[in-house]
C-alpha atoms as a PDB file:
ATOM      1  CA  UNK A   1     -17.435  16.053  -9.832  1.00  0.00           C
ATOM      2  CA  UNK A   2     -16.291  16.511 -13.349  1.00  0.00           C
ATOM      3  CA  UNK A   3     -16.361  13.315 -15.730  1.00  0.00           C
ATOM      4  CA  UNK A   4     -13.261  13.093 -18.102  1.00  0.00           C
ATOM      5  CA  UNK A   5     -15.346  11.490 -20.654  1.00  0.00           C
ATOM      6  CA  UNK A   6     -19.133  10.050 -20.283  1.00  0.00           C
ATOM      7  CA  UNK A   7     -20.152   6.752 -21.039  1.00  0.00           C
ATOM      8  CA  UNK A   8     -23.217   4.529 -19.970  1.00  0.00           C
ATOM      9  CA  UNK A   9     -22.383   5.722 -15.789  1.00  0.00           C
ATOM     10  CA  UNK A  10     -23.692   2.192 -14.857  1.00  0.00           C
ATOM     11  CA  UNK A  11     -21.833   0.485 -17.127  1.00  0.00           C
ATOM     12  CA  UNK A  12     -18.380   2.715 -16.329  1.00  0.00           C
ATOM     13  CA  UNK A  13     -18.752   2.566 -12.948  1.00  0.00           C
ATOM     14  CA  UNK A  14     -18.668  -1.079 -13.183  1.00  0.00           C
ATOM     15  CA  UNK A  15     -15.977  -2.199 -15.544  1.00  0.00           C
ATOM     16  CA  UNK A  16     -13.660   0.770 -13.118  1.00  0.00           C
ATOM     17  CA  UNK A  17     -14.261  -0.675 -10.521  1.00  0.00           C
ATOM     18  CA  UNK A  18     -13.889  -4.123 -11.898  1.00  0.00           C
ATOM     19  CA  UNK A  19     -10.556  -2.966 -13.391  1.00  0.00           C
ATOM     20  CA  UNK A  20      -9.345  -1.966 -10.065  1.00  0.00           C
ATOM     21  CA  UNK A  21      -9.927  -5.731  -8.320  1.00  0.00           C
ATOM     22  CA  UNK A  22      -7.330  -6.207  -6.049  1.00  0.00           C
ATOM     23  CA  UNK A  23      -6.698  -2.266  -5.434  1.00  0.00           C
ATOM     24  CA  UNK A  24     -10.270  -1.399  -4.159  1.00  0.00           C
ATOM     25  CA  UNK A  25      -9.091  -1.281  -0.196  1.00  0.00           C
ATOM     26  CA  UNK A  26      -6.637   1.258  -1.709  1.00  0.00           C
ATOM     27  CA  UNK A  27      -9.801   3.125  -2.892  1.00  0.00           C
ATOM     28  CA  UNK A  28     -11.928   3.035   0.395  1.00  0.00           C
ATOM     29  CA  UNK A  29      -8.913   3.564   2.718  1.00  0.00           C
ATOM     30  CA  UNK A  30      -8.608   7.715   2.640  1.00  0.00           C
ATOM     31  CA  UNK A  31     -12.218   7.844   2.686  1.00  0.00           C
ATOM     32  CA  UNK A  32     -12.830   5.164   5.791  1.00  0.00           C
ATOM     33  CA  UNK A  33     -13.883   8.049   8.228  1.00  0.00           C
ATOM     34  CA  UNK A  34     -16.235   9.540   5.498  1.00  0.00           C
ATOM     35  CA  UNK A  35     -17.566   6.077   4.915  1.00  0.00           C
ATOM     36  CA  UNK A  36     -18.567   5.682   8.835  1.00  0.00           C
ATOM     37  CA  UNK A  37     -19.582   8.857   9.487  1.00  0.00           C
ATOM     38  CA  UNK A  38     -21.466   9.747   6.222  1.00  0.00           C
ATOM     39  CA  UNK A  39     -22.557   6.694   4.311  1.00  0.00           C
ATOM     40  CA  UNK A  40     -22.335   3.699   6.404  1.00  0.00           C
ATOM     41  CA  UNK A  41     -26.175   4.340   8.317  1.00  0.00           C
ATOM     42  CA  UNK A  42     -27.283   6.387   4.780  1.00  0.00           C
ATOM     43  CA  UNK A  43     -28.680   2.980   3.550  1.00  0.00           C
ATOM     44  CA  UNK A  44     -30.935   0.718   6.057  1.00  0.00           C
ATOM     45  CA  UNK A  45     -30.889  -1.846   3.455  1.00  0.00           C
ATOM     46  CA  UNK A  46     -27.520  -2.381   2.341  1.00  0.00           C
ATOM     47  CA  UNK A  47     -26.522  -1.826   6.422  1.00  0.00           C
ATOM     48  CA  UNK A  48     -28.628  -4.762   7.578  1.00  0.00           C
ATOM     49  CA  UNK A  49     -28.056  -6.878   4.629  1.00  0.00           C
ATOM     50  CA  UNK A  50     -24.449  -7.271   5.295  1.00  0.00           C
ATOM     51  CA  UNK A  51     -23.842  -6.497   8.999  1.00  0.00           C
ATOM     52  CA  UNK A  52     -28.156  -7.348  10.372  1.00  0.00           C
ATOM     53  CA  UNK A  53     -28.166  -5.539  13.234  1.00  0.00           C
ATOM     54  CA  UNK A  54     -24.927  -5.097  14.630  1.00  0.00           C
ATOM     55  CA  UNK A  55     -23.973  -2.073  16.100  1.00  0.00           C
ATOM     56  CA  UNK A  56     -21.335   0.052  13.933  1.00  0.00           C
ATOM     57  CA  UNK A  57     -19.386   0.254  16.522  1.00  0.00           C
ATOM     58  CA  UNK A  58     -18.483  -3.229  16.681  1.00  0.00           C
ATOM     59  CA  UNK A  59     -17.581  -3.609  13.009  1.00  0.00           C
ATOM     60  CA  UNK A  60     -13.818  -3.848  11.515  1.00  0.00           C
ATOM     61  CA  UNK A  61     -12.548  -1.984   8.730  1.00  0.00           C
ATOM     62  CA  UNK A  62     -12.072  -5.051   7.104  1.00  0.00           C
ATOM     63  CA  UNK A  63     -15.572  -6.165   7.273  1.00  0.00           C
ATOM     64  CA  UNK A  64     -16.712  -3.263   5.955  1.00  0.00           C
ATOM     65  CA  UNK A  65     -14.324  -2.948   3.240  1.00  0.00           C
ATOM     66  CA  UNK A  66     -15.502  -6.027   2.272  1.00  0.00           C
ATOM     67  CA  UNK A  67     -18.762  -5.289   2.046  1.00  0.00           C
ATOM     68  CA  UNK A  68     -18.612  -2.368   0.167  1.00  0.00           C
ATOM     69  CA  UNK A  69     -16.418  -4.030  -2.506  1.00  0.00           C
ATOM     70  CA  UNK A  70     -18.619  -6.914  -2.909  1.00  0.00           C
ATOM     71  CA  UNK A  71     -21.120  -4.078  -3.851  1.00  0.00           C
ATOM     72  CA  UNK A  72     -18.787  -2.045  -6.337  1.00  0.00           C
ATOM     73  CA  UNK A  73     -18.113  -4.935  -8.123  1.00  0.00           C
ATOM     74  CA  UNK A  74     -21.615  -6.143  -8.609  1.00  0.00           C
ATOM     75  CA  UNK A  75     -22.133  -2.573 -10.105  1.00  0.00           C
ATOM     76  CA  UNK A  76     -23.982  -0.529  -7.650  1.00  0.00           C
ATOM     77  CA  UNK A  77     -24.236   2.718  -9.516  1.00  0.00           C
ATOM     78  CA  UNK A  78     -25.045   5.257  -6.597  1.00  0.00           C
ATOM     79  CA  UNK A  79     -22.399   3.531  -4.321  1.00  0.00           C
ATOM     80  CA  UNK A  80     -19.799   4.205  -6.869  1.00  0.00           C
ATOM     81  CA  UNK A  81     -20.602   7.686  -7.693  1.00  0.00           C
ATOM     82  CA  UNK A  82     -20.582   8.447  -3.979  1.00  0.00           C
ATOM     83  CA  UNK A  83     -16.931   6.671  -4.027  1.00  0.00           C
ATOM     84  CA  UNK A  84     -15.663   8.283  -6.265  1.00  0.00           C
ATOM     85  CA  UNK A  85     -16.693  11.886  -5.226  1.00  0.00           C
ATOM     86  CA  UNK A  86     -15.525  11.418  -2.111  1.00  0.00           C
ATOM     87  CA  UNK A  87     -12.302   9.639  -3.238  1.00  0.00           C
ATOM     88  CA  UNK A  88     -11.621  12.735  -5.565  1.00  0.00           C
ATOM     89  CA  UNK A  89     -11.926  14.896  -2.835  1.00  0.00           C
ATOM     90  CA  UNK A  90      -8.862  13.472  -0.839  1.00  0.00           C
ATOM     91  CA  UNK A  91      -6.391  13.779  -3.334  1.00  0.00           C
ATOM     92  CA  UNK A  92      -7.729  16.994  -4.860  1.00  0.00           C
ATOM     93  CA  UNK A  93      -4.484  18.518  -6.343  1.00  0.00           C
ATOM     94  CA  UNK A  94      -4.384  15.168  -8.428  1.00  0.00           C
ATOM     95  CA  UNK A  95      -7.474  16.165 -10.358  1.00  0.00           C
ATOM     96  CA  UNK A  96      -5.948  19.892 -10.506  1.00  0.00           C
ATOM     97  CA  UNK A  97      -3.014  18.192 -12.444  1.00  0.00           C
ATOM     98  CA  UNK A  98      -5.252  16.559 -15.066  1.00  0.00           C
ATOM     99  CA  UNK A  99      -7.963  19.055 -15.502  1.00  0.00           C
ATOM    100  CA  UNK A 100      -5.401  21.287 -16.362  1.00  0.00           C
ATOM    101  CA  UNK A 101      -3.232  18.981 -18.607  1.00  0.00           C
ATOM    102  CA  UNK A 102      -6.256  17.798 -20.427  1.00  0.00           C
ATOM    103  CA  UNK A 103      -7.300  21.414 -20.860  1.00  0.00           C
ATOM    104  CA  UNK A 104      -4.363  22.139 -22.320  1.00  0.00           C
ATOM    105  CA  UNK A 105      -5.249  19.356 -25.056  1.00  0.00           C
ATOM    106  CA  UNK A 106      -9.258  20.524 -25.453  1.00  0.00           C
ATOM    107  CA  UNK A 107     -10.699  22.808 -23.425  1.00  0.00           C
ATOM    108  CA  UNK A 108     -13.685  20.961 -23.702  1.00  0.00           C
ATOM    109  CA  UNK A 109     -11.687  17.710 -21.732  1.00  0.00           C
ATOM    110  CA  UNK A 110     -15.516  15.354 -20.983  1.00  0.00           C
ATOM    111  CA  UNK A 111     -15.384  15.387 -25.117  1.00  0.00           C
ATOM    112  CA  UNK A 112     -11.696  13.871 -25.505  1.00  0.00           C
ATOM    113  CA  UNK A 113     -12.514  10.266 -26.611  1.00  0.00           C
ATOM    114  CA  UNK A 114      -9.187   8.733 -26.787  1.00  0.00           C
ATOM    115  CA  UNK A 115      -5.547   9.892 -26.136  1.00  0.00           C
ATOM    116  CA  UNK A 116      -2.580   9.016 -28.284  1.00  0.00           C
ATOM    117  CA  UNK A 117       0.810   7.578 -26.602  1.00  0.00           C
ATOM    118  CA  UNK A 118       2.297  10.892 -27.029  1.00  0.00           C
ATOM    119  CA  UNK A 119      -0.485  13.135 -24.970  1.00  0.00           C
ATOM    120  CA  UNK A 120      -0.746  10.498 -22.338  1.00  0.00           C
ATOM    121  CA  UNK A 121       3.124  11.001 -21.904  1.00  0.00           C
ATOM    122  CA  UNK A 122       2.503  14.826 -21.454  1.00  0.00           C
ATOM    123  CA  UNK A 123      -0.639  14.403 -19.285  1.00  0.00           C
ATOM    124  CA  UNK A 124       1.252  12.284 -16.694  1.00  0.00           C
ATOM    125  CA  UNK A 125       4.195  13.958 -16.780  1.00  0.00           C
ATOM    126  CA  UNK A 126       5.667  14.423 -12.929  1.00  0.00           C
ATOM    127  CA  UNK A 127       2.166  12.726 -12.369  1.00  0.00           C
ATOM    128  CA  UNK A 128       3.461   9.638 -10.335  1.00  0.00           C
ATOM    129  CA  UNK A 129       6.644  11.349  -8.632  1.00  0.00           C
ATOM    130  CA  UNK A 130       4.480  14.189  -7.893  1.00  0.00           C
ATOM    131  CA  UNK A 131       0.685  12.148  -6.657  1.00  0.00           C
ATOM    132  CA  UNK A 132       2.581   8.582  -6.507  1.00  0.00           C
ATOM    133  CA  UNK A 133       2.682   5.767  -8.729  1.00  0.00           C
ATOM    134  CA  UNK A 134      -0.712   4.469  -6.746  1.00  0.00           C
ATOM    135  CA  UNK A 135      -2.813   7.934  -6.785  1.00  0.00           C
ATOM    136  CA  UNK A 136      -2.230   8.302 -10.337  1.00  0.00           C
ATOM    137  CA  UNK A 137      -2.880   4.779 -11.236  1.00  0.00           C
ATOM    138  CA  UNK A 138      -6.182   4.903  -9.397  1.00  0.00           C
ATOM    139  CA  UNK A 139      -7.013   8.047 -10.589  1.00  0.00           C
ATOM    140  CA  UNK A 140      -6.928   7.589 -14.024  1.00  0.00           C
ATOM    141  CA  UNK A 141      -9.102   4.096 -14.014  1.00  0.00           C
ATOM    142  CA  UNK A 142     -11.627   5.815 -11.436  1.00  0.00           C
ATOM    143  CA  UNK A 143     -12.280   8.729 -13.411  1.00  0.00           C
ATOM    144  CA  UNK A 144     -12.268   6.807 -16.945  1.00  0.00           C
ATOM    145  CA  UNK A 145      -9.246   8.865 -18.468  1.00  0.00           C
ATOM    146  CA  UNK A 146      -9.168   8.102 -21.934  1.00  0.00           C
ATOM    147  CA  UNK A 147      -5.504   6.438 -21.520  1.00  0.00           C
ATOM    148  CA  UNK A 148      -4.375   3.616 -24.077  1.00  0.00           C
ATOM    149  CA  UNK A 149      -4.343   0.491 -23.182  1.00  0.00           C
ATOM    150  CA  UNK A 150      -0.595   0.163 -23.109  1.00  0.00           C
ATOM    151  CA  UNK A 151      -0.311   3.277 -20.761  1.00  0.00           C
ATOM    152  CA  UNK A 152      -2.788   1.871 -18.394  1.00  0.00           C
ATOM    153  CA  UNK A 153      -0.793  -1.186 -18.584  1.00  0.00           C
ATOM    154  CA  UNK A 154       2.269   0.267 -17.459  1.00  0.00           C
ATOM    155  CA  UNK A 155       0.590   2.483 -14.983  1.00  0.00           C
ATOM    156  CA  UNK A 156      -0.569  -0.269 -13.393  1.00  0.00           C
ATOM    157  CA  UNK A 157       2.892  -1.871 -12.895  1.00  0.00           C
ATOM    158  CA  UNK A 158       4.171   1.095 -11.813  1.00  0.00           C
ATOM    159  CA  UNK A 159       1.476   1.002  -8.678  1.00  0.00           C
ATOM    160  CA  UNK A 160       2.381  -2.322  -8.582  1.00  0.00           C
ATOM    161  CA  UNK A 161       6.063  -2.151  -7.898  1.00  0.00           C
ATOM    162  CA  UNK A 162       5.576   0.998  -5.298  1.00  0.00           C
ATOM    163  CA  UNK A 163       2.798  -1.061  -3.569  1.00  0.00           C
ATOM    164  CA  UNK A 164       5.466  -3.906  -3.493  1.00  0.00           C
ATOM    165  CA  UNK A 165       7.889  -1.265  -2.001  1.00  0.00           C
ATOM    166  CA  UNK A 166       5.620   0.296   0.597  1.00  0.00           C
ATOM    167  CA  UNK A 167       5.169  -2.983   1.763  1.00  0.00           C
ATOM    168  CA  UNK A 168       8.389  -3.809   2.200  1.00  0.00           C
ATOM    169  CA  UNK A 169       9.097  -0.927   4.381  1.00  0.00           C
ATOM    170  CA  UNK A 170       6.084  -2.048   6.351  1.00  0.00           C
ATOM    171  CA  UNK A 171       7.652  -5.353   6.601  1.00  0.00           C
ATOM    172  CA  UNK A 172      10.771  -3.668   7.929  1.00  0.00           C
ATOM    173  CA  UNK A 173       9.690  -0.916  10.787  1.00  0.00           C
ATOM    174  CA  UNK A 174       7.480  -3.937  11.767  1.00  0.00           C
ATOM    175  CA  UNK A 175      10.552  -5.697  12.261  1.00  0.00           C
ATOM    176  CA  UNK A 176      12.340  -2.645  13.800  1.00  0.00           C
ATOM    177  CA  UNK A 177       9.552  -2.146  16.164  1.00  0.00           C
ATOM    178  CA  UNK A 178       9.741  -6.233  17.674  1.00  0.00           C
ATOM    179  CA  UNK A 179      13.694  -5.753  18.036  1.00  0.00           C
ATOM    180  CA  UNK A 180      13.259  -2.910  19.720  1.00  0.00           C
ATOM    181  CA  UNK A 181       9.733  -4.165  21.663  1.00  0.00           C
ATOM    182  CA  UNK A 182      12.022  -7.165  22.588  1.00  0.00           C
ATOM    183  CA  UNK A 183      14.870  -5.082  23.536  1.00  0.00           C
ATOM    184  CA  UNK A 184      12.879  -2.692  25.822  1.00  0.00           C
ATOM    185  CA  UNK A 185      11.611  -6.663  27.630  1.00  0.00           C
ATOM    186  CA  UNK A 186      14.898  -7.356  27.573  1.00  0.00           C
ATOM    187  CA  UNK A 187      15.500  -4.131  29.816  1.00  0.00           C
ATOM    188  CA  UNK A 188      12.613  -4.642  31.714  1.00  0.00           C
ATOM    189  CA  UNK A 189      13.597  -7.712  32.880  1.00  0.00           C
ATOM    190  CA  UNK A 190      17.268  -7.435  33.193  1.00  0.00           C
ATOM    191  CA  UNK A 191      15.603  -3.944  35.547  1.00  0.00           C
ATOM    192  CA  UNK A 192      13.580  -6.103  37.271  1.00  0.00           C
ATOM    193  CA  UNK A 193      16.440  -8.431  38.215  1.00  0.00           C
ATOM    194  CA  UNK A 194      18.163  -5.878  39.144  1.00  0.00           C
ATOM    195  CA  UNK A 195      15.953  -4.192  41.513  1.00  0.00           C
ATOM    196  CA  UNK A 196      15.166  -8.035  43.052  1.00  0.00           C
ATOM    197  CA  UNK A 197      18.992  -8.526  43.381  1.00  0.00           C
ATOM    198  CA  UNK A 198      19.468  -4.983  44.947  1.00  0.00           C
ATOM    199  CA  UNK A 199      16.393  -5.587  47.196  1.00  0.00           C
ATOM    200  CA  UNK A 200      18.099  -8.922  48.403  1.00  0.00           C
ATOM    201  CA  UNK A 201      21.381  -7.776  48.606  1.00  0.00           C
ATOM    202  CA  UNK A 202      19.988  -5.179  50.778  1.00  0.00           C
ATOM    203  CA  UNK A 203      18.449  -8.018  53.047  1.00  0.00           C
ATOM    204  CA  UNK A 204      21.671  -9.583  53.501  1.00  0.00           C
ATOM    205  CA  UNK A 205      23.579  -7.184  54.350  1.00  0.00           C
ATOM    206  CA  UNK A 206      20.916  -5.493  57.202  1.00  0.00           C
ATOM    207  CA  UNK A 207      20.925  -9.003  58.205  1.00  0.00           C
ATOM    208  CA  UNK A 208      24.454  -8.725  58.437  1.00  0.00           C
ATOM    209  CA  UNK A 209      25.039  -6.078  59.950  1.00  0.00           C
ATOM    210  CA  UNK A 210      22.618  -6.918  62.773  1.00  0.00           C
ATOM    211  CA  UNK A 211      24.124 -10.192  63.161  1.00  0.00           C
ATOM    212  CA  UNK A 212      27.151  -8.470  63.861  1.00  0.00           C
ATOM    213  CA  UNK A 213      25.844  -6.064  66.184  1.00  0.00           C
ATOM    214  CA  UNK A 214      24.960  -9.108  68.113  1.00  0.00           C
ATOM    215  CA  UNK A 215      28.483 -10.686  68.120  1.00  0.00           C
ATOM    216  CA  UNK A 216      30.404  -7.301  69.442  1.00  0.00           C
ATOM    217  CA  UNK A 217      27.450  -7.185  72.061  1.00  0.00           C
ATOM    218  CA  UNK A 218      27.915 -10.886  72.785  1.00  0.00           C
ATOM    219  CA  UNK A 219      31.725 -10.741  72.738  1.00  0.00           C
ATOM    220  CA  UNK A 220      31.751  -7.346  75.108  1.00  0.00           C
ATOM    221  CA  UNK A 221      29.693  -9.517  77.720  1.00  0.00           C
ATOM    222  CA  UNK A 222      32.176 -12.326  77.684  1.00  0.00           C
ATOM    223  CA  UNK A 223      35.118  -9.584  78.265  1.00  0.00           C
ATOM    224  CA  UNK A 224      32.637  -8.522  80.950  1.00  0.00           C
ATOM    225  CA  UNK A 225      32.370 -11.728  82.878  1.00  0.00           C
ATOM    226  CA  UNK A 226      36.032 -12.272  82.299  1.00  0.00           C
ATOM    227  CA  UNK A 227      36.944  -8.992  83.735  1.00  0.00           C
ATOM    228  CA  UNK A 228      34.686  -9.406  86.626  1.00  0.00           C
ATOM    229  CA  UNK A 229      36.191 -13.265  87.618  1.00  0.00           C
ATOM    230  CA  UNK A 230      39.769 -11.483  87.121  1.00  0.00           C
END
């Protein structure tokens, strides 16, 4: 993967990662299957140091994410690099957008030290409506674009409120989906009710109508005996 600009890696990978505390699941979550099927057994060590010797199999994605966050942050170079290059990957036509924006500024884009207000607001132009306010956000802190401070700032708060809002609609189709969980119980049991009343009321009336049977047959004996003493 391309670098937008190249300082010390250890120390870059680092403060990225460090910068992105709180947003890291964010990062692992596109690459999860990559992360169990490519890295997770790549590294005895690391493997047994956090899970001993439990099988994969039985480990959550929360356990894992946790594990390999605990290691970004401490500043595991290779782990990072690998993170990133597989997290650049997923959204690819993200990096597309910036390679060619920065292009546009110096052909040369790994040399571009710093960006002024005014290129930033070129270079993410469509950017979040396009990516989303998260990918961009991300994007720009994992591969070290040169952003001021003040754009990073308000890229961050832009994630921010569209994290808020994704959870929200979270919050609401989980809602949805009890109401209607509780309204397909509710039919279930009003069906069962039915089908036990309707069973029942079935009972009653072959009962009934058997019991009656028995009365006309009863009741034409008696005219029997009656006609016979006549």
């Amino acid at each position: 993967m391309l670098a937008f600009h190249e300082p010390t890696p250890r120390d870059a990978m680092k403060n990225q990662f460090e910068t992105l505390q709180g947003w890291i699941p964010e990062v692992l979550s596109p690459i999860k299957k990559e992360i169990k099927t490519d890295h997770l057994g790549s590294d005895p060590a690391f493997y047994k140091g956090y899970f001993g010797n439990r099988p994969q199999n039985r480990l959550t994605v929360e356990e894992i994410f946790a594990a390999y966050e605990k290691e970004l942050l401490k500043g595991n170079e290779d782990l990072g690099e690998w993170v990133v290059n597989r997290w650049v990957l997923d959204p690819a036509v993200v990096y597309t957008h910036f390679a060619d924006k920065l292009a546009a500024i110096n052909p040369q884009f790994n040399e571009i030290k710093s960006l002024s207000e005014e290129e930033s607001a070129k270079i993410l132009k469509g950017a979040p409506e396009s990516f989303g306010a998260i990918n961009t956000f991300l994007f720009s802190v994992l591969n070290g674009v040169v952003f001021p401070e003040k754009v990073l700032l308000v890229l961050r708060k832009m994630a921010e409120s569209e994290r808020a809002a994704q959870k929200s609609e979270e919050i609401a189709l989980e809602e949805k989906l009890s109401l209607e969980q509780a309204v397909q119980r509710h039919q279930r049991e009003m069906n069962r009710m039915q089908e036990k009343y309707e069973s029942r009321l079935a009972g009653v009336q072959k009962k009934y109508a058997a019991d009656t049977e028995a009365l006309k047959k009863q009741i034409r004996a008696l005219q029997k005996q009656l006609a016979e003493k006549k």
